[in-house]
N, C-alpha and C. Protein backbone atom coordinates (compact mmCIF):
# COMPACT_ATOMS: atom_id res chain seq x y z
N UNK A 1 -2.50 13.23 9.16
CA UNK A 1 -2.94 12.00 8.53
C UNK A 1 -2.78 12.05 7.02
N UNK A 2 -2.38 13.51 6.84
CA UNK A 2 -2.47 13.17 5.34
C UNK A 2 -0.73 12.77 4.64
N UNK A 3 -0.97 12.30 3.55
CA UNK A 3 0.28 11.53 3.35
C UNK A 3 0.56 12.26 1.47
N UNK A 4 2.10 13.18 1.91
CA UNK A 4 2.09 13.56 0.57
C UNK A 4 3.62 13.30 -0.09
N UNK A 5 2.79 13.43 -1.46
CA UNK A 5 4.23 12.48 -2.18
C UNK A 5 4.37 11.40 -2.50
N UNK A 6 3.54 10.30 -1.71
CA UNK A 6 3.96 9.37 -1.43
C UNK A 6 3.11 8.31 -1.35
N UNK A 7 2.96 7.34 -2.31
CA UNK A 7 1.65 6.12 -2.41
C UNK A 7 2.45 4.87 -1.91
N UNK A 8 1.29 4.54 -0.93
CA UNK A 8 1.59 3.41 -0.58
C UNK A 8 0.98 2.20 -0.65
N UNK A 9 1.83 1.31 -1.27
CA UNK A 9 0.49 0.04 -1.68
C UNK A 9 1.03 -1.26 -0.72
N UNK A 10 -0.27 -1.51 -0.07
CA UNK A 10 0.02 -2.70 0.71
C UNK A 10 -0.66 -3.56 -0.34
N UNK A 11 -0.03 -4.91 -0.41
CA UNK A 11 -0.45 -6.42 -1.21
C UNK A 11 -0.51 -7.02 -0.31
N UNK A 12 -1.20 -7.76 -0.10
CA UNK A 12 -1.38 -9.01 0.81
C UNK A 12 -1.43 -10.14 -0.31
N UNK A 13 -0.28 -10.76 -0.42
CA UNK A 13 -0.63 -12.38 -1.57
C UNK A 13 -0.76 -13.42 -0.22
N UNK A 14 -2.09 -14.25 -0.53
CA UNK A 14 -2.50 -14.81 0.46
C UNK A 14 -2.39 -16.25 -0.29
N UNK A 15 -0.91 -17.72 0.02
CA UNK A 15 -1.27 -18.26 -0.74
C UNK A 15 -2.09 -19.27 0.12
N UNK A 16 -3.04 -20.50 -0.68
CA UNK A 16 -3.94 -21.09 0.21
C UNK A 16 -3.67 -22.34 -0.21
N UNK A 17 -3.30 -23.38 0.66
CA UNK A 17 -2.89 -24.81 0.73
C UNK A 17 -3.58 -25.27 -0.78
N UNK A 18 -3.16 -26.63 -0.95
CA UNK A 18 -3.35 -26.86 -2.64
C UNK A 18 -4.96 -27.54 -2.67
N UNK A 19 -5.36 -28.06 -1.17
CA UNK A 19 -6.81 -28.87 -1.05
C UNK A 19 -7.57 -27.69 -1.06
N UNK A 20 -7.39 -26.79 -0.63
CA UNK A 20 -8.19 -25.42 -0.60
C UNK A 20 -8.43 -24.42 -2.15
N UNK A 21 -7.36 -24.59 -2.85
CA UNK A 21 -7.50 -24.08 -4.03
C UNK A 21 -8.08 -25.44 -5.03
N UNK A 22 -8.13 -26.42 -4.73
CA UNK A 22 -9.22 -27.79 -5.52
C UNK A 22 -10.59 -27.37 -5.08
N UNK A 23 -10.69 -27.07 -4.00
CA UNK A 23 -11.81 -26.54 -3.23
C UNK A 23 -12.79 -25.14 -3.90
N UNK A 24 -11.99 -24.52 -4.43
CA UNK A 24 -12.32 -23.47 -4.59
C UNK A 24 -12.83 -22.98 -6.10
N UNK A 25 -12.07 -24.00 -6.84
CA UNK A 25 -11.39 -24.24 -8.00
C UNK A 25 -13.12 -24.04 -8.96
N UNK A 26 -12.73 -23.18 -10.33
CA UNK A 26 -13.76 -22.61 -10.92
C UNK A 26 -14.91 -24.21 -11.23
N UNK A 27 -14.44 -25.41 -11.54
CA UNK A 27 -15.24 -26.59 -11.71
C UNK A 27 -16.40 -26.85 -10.27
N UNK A 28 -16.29 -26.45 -9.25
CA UNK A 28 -16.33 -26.40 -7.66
C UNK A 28 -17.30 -25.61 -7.22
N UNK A 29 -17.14 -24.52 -7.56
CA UNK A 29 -17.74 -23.38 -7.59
C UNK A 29 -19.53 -22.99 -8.44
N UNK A 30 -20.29 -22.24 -7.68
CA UNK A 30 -21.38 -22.14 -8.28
C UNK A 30 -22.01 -20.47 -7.88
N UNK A 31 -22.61 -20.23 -8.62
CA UNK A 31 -23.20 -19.00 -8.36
C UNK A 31 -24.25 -19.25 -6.98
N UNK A 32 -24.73 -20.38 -6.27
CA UNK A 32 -25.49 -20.38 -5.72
C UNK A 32 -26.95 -19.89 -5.58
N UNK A 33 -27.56 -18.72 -4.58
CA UNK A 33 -28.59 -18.45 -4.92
C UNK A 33 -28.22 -16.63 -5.36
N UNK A 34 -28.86 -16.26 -6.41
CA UNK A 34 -28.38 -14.88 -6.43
C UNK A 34 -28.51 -13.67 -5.59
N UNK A 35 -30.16 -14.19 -4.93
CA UNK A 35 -29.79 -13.01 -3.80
C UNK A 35 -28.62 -13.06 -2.29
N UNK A 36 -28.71 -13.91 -2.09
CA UNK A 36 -27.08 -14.59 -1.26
C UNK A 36 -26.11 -13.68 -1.73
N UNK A 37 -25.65 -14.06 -2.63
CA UNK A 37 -24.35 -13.17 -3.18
C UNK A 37 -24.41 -11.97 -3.33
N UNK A 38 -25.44 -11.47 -3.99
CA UNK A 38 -26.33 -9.57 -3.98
C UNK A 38 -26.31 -9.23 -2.35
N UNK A 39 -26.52 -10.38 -1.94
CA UNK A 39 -26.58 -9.48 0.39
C UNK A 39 -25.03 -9.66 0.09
N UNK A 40 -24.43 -10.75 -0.33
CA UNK A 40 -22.28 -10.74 0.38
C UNK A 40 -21.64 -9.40 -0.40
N UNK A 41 -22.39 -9.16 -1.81
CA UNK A 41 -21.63 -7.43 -2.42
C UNK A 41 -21.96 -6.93 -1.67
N UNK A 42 -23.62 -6.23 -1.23
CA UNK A 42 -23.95 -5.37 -0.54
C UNK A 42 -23.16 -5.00 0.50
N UNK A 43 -22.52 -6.33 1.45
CA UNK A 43 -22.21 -5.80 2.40
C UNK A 43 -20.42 -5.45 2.53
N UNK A 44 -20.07 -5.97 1.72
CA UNK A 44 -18.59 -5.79 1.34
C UNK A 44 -18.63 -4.23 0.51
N UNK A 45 -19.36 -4.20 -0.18
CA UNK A 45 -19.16 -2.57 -0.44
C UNK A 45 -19.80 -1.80 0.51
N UNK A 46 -20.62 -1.99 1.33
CA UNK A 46 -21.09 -1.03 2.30
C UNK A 46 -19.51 -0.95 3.41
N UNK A 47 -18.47 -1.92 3.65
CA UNK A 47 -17.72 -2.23 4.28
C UNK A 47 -16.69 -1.08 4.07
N UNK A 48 -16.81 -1.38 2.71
CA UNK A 48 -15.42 -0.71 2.14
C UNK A 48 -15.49 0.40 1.50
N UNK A 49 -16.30 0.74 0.99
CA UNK A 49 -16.68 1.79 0.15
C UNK A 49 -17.49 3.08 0.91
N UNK A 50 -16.47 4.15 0.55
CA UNK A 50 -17.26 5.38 1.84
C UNK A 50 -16.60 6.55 1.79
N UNK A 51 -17.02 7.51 2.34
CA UNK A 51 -16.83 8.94 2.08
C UNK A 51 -17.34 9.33 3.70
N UNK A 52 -16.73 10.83 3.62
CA UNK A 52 -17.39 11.50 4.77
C UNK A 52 -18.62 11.50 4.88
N UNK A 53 -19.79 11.62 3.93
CA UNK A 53 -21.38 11.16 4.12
C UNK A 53 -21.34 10.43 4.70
N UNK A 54 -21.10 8.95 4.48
CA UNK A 54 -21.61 7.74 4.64
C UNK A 54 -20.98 6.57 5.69
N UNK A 55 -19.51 7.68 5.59
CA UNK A 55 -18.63 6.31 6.91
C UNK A 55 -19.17 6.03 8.45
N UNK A 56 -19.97 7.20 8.79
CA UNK A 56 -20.38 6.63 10.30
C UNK A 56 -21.56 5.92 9.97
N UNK A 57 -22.17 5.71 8.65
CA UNK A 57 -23.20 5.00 8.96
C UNK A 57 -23.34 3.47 8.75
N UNK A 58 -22.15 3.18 7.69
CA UNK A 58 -21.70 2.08 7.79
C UNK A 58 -22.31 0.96 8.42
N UNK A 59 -22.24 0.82 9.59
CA UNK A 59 -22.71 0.00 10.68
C UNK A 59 -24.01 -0.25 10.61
N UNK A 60 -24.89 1.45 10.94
CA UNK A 60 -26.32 0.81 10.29
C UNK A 60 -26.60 -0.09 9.13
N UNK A 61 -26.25 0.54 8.31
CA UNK A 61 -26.42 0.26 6.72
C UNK A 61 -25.94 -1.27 6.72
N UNK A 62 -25.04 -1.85 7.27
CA UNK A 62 -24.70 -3.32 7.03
C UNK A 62 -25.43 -4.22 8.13
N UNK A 63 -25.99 -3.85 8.82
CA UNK A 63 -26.26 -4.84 10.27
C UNK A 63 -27.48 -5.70 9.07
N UNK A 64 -28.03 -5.55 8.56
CA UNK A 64 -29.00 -6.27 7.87
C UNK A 64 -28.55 -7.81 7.20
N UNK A 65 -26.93 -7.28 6.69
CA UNK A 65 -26.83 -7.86 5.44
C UNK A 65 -25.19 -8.83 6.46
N UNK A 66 -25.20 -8.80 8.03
CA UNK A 66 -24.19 -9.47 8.53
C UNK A 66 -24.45 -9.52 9.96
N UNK A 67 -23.83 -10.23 10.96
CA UNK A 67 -24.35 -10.07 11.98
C UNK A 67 -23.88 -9.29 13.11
N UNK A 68 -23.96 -8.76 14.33
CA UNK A 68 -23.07 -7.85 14.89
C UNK A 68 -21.55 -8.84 15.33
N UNK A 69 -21.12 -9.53 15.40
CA UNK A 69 -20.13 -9.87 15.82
C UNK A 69 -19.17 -9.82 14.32
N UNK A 70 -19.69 -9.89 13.15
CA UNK A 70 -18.98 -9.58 11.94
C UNK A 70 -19.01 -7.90 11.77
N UNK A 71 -20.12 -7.73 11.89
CA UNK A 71 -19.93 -6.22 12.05
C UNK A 71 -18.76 -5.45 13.01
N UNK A 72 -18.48 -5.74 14.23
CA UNK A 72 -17.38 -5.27 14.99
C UNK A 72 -16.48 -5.66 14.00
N UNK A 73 -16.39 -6.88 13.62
CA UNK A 73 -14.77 -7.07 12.91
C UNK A 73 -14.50 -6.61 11.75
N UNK A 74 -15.32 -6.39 10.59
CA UNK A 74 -14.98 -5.93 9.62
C UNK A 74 -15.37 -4.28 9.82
N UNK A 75 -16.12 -3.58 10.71
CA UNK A 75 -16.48 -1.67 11.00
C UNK A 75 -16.04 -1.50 11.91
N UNK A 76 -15.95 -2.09 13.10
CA UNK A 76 -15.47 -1.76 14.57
C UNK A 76 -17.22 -1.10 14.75
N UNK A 77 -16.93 -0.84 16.05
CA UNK A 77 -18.03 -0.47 17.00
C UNK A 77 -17.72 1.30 16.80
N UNK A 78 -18.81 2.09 16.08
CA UNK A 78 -19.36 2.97 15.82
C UNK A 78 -19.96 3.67 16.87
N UNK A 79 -19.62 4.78 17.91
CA UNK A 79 -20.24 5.85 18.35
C UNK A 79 -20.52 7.07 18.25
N UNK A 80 -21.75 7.14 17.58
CA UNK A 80 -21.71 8.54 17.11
C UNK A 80 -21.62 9.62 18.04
N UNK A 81 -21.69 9.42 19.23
CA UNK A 81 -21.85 10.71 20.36
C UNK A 81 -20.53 10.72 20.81
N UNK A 82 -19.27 9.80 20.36
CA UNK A 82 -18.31 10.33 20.81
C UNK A 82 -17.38 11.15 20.27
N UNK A 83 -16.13 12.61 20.56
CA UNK A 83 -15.89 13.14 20.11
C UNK A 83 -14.83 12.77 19.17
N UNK A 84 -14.59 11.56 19.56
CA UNK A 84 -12.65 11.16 18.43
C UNK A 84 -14.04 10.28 17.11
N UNK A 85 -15.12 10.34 17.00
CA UNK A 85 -15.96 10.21 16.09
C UNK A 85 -16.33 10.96 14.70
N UNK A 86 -17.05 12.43 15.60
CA UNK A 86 -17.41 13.56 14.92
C UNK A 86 -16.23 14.03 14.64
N UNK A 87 -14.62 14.07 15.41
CA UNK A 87 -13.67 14.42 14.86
C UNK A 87 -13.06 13.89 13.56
N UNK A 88 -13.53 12.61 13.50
CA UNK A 88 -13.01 11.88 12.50
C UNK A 88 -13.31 12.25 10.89
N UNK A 89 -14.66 12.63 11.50
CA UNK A 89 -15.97 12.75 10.22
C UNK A 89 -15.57 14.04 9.56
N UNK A 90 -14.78 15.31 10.78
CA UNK A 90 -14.43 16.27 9.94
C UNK A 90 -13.55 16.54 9.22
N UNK A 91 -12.06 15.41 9.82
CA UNK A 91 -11.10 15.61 9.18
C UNK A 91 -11.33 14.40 8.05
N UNK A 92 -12.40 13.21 7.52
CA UNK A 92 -12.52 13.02 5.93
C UNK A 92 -12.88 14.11 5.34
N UNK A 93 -14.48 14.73 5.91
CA UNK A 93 -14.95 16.25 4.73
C UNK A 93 -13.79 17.03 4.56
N UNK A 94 -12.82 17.51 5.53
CA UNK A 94 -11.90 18.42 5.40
C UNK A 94 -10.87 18.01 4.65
N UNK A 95 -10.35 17.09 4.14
CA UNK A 95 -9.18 16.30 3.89
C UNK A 95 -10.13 15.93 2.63
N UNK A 96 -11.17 15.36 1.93
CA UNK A 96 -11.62 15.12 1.00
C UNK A 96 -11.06 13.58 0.82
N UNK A 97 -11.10 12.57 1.97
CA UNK A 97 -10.66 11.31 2.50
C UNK A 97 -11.97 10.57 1.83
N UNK A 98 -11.91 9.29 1.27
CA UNK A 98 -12.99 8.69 0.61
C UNK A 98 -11.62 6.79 0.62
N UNK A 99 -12.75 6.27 0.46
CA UNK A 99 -12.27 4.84 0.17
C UNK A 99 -12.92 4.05 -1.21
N UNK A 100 -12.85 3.84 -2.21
CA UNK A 100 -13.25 2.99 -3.20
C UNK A 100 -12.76 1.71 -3.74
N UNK A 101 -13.63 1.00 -3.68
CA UNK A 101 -13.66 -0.64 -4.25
C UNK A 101 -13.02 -0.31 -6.42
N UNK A 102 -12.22 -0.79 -6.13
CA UNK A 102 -11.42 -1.16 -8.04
C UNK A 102 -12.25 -2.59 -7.83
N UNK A 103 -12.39 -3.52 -7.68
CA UNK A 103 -12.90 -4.76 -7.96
C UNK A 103 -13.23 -5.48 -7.01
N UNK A 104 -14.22 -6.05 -7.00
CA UNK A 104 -14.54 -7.53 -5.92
C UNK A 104 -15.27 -9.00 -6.58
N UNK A 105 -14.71 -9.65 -5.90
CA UNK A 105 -15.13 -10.84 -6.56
C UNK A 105 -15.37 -11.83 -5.17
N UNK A 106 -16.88 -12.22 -5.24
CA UNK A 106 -17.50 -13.47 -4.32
C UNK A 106 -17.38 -14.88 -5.25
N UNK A 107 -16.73 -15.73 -4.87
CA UNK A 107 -16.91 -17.29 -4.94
C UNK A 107 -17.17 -18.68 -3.98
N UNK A 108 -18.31 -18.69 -4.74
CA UNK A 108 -18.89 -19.65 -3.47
C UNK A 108 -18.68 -21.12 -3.84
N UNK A 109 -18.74 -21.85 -2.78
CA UNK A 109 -18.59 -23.27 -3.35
C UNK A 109 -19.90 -23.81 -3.06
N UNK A 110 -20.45 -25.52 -3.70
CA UNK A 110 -21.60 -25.81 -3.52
C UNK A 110 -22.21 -25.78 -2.07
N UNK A 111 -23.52 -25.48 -2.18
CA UNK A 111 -23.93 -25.38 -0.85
C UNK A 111 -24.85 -26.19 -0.57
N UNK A 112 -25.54 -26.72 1.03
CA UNK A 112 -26.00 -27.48 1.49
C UNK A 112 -27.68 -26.73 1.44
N UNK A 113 -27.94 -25.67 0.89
CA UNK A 113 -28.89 -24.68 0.85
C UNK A 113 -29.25 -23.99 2.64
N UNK A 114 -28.23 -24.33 3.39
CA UNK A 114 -28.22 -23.76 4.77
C UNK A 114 -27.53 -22.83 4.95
N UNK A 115 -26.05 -22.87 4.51
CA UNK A 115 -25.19 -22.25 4.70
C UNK A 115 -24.06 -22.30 3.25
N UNK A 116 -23.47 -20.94 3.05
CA UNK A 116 -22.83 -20.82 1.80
C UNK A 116 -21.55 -20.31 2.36
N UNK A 117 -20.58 -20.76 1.95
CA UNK A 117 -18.91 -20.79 2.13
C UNK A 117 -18.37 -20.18 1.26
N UNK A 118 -17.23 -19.74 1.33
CA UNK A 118 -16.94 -19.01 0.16
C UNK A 118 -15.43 -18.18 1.06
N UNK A 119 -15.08 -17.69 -0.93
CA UNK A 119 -14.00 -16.78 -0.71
C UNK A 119 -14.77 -15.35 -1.42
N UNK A 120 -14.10 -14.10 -0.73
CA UNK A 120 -14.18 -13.03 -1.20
C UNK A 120 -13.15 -12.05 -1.51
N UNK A 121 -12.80 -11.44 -2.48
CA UNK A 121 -11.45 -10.74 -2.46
C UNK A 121 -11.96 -9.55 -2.75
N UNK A 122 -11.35 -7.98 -2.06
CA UNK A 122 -11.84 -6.92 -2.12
C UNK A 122 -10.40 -6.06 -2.69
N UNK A 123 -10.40 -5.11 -3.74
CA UNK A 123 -9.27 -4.51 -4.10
C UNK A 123 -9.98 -3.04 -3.89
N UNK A 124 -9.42 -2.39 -2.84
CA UNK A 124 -9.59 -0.81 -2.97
C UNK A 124 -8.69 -0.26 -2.58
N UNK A 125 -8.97 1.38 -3.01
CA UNK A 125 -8.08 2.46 -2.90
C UNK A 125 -8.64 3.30 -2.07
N UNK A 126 -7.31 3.86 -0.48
CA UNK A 126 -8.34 4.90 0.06
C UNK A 126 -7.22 6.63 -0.48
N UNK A 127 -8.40 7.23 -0.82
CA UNK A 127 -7.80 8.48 -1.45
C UNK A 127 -7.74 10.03 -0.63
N UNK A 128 -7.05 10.51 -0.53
CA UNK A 128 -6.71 11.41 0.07
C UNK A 128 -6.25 12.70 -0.25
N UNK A 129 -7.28 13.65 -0.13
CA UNK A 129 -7.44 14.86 -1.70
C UNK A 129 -7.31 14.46 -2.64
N UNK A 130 -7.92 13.77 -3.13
CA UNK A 130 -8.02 13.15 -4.42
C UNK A 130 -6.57 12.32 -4.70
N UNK A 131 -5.81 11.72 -3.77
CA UNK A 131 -4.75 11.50 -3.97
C UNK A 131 -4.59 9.66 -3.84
N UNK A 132 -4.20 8.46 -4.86
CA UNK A 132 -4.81 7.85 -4.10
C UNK A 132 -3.29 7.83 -2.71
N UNK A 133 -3.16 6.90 -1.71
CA UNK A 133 -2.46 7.25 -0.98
C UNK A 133 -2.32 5.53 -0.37
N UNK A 134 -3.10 4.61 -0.75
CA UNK A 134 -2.52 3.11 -0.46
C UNK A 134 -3.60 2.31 -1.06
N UNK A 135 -3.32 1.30 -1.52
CA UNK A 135 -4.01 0.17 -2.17
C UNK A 135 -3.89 -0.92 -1.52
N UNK A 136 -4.70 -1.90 -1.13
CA UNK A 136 -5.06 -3.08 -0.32
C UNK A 136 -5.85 -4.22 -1.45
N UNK A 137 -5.05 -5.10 -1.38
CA UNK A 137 -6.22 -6.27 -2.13
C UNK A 137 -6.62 -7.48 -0.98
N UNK A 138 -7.80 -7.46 -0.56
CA UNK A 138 -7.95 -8.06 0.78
C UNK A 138 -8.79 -9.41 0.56
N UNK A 139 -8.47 -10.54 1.02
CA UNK A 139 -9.31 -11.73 1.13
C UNK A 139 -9.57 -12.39 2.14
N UNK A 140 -11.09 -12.62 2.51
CA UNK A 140 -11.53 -12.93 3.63
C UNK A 140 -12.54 -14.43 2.82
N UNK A 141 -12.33 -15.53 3.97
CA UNK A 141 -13.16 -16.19 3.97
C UNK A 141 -14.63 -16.00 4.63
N UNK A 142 -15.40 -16.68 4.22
CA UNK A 142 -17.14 -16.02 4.76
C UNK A 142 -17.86 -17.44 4.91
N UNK A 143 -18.79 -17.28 6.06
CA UNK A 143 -19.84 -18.19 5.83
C UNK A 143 -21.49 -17.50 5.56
N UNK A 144 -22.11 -17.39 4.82
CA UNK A 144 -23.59 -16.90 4.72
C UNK A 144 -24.48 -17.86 5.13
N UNK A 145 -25.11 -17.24 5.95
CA UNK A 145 -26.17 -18.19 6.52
C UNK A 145 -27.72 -17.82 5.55
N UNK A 146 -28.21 -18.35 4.61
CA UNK A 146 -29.02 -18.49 3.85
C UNK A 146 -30.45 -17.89 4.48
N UNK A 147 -31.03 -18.71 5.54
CA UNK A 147 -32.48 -18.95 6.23
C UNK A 147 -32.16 -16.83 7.30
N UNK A 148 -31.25 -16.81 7.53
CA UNK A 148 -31.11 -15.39 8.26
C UNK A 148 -30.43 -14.51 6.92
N UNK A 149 -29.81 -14.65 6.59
CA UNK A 149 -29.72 -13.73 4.96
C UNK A 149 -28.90 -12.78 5.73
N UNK A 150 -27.40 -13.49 6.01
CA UNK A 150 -26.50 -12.79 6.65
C UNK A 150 -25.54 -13.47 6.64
N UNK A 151 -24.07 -12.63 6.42
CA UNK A 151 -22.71 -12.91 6.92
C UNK A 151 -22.81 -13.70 7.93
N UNK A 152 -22.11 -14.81 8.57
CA UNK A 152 -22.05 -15.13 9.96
C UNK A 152 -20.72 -14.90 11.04
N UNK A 153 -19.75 -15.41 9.35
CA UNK A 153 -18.46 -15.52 9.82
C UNK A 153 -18.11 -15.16 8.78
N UNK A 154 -16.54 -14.22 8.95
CA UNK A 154 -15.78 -14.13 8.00
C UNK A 154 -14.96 -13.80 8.79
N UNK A 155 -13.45 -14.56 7.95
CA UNK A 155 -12.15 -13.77 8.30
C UNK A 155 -11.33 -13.93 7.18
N UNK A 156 -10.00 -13.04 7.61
CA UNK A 156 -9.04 -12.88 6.72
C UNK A 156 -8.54 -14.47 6.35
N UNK A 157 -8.28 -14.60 5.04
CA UNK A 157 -7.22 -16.02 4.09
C UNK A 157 -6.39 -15.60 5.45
N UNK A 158 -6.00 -16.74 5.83
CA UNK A 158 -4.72 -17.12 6.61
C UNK A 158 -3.65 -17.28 5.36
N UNK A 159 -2.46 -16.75 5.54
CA UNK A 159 -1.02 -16.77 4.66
C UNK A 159 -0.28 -18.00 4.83
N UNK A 160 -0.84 -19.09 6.01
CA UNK A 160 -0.40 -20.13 6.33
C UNK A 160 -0.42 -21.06 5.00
């Protein structure tokens, strides 16, 4: 798994129809409520951001801040008692495998105080002996449900 020599950067340019970028557009846009957005970082860096400590726990650590059906899609389904698991966990400690967030940015558009919409873009690096070894800049649309103080929905910008 390990990759030497050789960096690989995936880009995803996601462009988004022109009603969608009016939509989105900084005049449009509001900070909403601040703890809303403090749960959408939380859980986008709990997502993305990780090391051999912390990657199987992932799942715990975010179920608060999203719901399990977002959870499968953005962690997958987590078993710690299985062995392609604990195998996994040894070859990050062993390999010195880690993932880090370079930048994220939540933008929400006005909300109905029920539910908050939004774009999120995540730029990280996963590194590999200290190497980095591919870069991803990823954007997912989200809905936050306010009254449950959780992700509901999110998926990837369609390229359409």
């Amino acid at each position: 798994m390990k990759v030497s020599g050789l960096v690989r950067i995936k880009l995803v340019i996601c462009p988004i129809k022109e009603n969608k970028v009016q939509k989105y557009s900084a005049k449009n846009l509001t900070l909403a409520s601040t703890s809303s957005v403090a749960n959408i970082n939380t859980f986008l860096e709990t997502s993305f951001e990780w090391d051999f400590t912390n990657w199987s726990t992932r799942q715990e650590r975010a179920q608060k801040y999203a719901t399990p059906a977002v959870l499968k899609k953005m962690i997958g389904n987590l078993n710690m008692q299985s062995k392609s698991t604990q195998s996994y966990i040894k070859f990050l400690k062993k390999d010195n495998v880690y993932q880090k967030i370079n930048s994220k940015h939540v933008y929400v558009e006005n909300s109905d105080g029920q539910k908050i919409n939004g774009i999120a873009t995540v730029n990280s690096s996963l590194i590999d002996g200290n190497k980095t070894t591919s870069r991803q800049v990823q954007w997912y649309h989200f809905t936050y449900d306010v009254q449950k103080h959780q992700v509901i929905q999110i998926a990837p910008v369609s390229v359409n």
